[in-house]
C-alpha atoms as a PDB file:
ATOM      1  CA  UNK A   1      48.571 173.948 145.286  1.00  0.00           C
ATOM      2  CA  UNK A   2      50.210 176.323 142.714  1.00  0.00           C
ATOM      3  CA  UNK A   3      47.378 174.980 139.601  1.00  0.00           C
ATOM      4  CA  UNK A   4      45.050 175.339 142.314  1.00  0.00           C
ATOM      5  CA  UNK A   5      45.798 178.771 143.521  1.00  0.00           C
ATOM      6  CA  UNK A   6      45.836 179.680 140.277  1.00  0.00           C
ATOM      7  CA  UNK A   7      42.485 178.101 138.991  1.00  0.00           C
ATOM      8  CA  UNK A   8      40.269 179.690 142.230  1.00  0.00           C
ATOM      9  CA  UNK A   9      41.477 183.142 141.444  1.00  0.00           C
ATOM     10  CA  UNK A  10      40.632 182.957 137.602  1.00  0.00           C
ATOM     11  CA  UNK A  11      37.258 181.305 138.169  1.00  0.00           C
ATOM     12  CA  UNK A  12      36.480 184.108 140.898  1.00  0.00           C
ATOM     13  CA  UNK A  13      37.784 186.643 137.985  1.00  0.00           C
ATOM     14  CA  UNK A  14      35.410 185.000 135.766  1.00  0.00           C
ATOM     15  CA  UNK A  15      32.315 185.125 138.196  1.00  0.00           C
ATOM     16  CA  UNK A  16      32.615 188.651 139.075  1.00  0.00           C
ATOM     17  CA  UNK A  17      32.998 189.475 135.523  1.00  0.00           C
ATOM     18  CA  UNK A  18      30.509 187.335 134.332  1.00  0.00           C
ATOM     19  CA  UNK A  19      28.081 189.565 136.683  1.00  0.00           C
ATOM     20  CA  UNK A  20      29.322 192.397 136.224  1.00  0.00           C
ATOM     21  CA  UNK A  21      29.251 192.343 132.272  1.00  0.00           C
ATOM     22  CA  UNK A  22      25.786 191.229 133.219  1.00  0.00           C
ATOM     23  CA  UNK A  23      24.465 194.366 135.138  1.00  0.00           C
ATOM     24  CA  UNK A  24      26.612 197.202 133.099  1.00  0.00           C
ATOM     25  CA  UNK A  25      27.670 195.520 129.760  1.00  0.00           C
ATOM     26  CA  UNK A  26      25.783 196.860 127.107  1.00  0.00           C
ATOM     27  CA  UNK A  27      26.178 200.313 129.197  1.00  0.00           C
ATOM     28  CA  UNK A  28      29.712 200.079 129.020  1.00  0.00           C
ATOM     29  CA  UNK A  29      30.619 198.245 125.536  1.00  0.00           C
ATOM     30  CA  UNK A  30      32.103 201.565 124.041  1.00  0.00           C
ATOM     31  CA  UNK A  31      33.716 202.438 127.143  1.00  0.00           C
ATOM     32  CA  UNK A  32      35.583 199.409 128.781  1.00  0.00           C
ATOM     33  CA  UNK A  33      37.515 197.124 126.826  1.00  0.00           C
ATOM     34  CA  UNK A  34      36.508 194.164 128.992  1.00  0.00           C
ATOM     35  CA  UNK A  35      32.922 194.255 127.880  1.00  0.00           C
ATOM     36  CA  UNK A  36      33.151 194.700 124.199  1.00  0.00           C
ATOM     37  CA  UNK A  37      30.645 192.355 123.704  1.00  0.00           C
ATOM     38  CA  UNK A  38      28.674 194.022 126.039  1.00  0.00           C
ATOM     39  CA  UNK A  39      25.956 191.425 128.103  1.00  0.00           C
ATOM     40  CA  UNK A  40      26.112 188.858 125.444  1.00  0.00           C
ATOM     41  CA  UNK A  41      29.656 187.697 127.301  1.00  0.00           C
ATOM     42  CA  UNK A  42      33.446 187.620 127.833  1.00  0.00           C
ATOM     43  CA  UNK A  43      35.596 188.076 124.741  1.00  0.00           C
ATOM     44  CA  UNK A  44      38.593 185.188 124.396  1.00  0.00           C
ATOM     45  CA  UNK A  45      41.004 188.091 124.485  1.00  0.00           C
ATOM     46  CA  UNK A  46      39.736 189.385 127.941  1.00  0.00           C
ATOM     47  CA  UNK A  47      39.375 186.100 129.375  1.00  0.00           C
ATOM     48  CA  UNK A  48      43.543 185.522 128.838  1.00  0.00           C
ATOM     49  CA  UNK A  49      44.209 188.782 129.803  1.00  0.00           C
ATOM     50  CA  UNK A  50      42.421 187.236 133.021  1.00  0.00           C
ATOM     51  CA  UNK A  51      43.979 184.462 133.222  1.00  0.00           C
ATOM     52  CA  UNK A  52      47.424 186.131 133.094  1.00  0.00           C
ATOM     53  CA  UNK A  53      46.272 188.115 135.864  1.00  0.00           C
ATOM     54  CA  UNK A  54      44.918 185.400 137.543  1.00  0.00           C
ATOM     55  CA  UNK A  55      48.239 183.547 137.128  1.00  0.00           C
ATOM     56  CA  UNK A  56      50.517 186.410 138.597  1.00  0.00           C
ATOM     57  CA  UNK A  57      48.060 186.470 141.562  1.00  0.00           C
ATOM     58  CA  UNK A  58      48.379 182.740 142.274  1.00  0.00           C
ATOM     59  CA  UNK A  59      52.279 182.888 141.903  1.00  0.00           C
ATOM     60  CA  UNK A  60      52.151 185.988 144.887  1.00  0.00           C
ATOM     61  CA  UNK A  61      49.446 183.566 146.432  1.00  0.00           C
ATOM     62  CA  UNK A  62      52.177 180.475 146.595  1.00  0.00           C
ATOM     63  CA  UNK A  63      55.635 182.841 147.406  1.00  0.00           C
ATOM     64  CA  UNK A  64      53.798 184.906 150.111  1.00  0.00           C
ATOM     65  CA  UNK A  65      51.350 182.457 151.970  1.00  0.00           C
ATOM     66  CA  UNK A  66      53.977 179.518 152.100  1.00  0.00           C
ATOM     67  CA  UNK A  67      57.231 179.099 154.051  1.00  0.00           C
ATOM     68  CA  UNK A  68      59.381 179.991 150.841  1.00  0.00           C
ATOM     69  CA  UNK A  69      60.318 183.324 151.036  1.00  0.00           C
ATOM     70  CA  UNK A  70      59.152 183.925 154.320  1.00  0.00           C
ATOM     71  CA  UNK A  71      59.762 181.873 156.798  1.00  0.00           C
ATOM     72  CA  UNK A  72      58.993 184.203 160.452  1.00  0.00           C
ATOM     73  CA  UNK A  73      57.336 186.440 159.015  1.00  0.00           C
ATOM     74  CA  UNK A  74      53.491 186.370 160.672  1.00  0.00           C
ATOM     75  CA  UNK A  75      50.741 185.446 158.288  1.00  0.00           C
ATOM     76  CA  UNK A  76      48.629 188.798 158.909  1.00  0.00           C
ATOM     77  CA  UNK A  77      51.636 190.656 157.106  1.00  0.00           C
ATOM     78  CA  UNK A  78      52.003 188.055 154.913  1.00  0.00           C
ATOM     79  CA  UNK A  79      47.899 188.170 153.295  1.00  0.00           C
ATOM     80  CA  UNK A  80      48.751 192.408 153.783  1.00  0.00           C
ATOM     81  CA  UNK A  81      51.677 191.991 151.566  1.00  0.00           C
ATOM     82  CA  UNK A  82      49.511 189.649 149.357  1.00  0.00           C
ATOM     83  CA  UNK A  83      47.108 192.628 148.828  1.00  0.00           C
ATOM     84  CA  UNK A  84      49.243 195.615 148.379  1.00  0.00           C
ATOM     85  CA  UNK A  85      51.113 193.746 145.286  1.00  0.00           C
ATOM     86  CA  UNK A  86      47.758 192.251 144.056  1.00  0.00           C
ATOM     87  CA  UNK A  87      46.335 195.637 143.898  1.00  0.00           C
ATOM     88  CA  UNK A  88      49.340 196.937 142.291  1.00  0.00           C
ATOM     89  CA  UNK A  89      49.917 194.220 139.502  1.00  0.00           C
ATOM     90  CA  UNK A  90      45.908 194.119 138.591  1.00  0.00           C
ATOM     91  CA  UNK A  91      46.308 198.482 138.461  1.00  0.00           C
ATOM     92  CA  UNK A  92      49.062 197.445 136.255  1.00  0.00           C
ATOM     93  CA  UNK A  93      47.349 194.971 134.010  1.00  0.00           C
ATOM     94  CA  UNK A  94      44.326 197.979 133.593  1.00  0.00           C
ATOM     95  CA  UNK A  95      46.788 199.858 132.331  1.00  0.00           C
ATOM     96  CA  UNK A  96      48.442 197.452 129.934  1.00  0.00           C
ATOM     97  CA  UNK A  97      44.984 195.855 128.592  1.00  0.00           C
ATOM     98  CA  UNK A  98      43.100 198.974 128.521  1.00  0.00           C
ATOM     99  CA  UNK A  99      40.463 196.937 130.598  1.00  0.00           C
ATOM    100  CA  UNK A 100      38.768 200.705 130.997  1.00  0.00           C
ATOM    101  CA  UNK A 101      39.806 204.393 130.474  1.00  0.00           C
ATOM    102  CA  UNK A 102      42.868 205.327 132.709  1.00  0.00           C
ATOM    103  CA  UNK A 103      41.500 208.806 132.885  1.00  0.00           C
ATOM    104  CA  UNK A 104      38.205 208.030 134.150  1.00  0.00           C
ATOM    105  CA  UNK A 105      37.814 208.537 137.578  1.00  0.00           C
ATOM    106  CA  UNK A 106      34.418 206.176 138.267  1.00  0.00           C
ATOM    107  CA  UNK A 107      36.051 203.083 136.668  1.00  0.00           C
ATOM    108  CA  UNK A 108      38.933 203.677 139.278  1.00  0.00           C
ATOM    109  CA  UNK A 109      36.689 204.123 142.346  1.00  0.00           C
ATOM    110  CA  UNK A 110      34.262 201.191 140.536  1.00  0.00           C
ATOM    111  CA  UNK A 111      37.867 199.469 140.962  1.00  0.00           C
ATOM    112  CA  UNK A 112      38.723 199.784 144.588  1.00  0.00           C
ATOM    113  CA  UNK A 113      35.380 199.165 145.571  1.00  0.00           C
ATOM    114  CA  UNK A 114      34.988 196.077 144.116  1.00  0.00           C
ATOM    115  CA  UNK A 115      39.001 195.023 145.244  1.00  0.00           C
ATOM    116  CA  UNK A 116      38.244 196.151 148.704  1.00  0.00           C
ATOM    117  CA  UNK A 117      34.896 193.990 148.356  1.00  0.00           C
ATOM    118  CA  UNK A 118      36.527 191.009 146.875  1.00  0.00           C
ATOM    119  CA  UNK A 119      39.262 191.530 149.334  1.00  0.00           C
ATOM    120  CA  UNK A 120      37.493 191.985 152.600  1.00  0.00           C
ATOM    121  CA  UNK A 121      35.551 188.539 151.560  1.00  0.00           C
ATOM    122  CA  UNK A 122      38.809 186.599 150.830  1.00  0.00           C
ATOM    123  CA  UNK A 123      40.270 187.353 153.806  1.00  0.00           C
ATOM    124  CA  UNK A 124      36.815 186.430 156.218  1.00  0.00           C
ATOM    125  CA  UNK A 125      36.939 183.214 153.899  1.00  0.00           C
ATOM    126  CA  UNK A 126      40.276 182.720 155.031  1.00  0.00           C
ATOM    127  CA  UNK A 127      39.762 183.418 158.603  1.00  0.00           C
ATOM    128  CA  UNK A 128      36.490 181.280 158.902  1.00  0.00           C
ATOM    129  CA  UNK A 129      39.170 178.066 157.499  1.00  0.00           C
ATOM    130  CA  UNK A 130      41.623 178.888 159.671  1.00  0.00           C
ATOM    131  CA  UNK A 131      39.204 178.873 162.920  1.00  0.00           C
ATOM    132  CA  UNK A 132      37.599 175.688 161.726  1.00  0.00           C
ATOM    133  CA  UNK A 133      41.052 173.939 160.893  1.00  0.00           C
ATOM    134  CA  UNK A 134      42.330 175.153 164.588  1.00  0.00           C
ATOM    135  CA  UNK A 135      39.076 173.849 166.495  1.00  0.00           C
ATOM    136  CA  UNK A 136      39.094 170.605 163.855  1.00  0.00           C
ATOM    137  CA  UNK A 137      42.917 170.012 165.600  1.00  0.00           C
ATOM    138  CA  UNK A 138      41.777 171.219 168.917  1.00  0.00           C
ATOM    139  CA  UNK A 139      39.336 168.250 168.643  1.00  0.00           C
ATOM    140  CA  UNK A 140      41.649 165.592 167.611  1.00  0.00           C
ATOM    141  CA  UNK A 141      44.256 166.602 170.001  1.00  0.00           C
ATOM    142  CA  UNK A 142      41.642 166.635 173.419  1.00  0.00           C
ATOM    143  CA  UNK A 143      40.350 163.120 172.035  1.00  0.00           C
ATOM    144  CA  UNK A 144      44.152 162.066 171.682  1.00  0.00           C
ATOM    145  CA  UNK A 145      44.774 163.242 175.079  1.00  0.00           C
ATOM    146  CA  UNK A 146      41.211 161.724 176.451  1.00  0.00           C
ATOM    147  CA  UNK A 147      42.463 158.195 174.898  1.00  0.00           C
ATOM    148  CA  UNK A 148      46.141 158.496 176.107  1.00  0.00           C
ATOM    149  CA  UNK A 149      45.100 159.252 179.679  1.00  0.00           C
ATOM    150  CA  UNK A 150      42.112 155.874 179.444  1.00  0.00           C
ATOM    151  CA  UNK A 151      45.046 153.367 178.020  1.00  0.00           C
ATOM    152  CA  UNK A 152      47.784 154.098 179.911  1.00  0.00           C
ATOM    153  CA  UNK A 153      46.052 155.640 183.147  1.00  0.00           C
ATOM    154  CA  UNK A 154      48.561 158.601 183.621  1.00  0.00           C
ATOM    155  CA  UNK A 155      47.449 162.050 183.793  1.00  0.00           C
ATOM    156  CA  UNK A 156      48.836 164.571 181.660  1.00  0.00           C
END
């Protein structure tokens, strides 16, 4: 789960990236440090730098979303949580990597647009699996009681 975790949010990295570089690369080669090569790709520097990121967000991903820090704590608050310190270790990785200007004001609101984007879809994504996982186990459990009632003829 933890390679996993790990893997989904570097390849998502990648893709937005990958299309980002695409639309505003050559635009921005002089300007932000993650497309120096402007549209012709991803350097191998950025793409660790990624990864790293990627890595710190999977670790948050495992500690916060599984039983092992917080056991009663309700799984809204939990993904919340989640957020807040993604947001704050990527701002802190922008600042450490020099992925753009820290005094430019666009890259910033380019930023939170494009976490609160990324975000928003994450957590639909996650909602749509949870409401299919509930009604798959809302299935099994109706047929288990439909089968329970036929063999032994009790009513539950």
């Amino acid at each position: 789960m933890f390679l996993q975790s790990i893997m989904e949010t570097f390849a998502y990295s990648i893709i937005v990236l990958c299309v980002v570089g695409l639309a505003i690369g050559d635009v921005a080669r002089d300007i932000y440090g993650l497309f120096s090569l402007g549209s012709a790709g991803i350097s191998y520097q950025s793409i660790v730098q990624f990864f790293v990121c990627a890595a710190t967000i999977g670790v948050l991903r495992v500690l916060l979303l599984s039983d092992m820090l917080f056991k009663k704590a309700m799984l809204l608050w939990r993904v919340v949580l989640l957020l807040l310190l993604t947001l704050v270790f990527t701002g802190f990785y922008i600042v450490i990597f020099r992925w753009f200007p820290i005094d430019m004001w666009r890259a910033w609101v380019g930023f939170a647009v494009s976490f609160t984007l990324c975000s928003t879809l994450t957590v639909l994504a996650m909602i749509l699996r949870i409401r299919l996982t509930d009604k798959k186990y809302d299935k099994l459990l109706s047929d288990y009681k439909a089968k329970h009632i036929e063999e032994s003829g009790e009513i539950l």
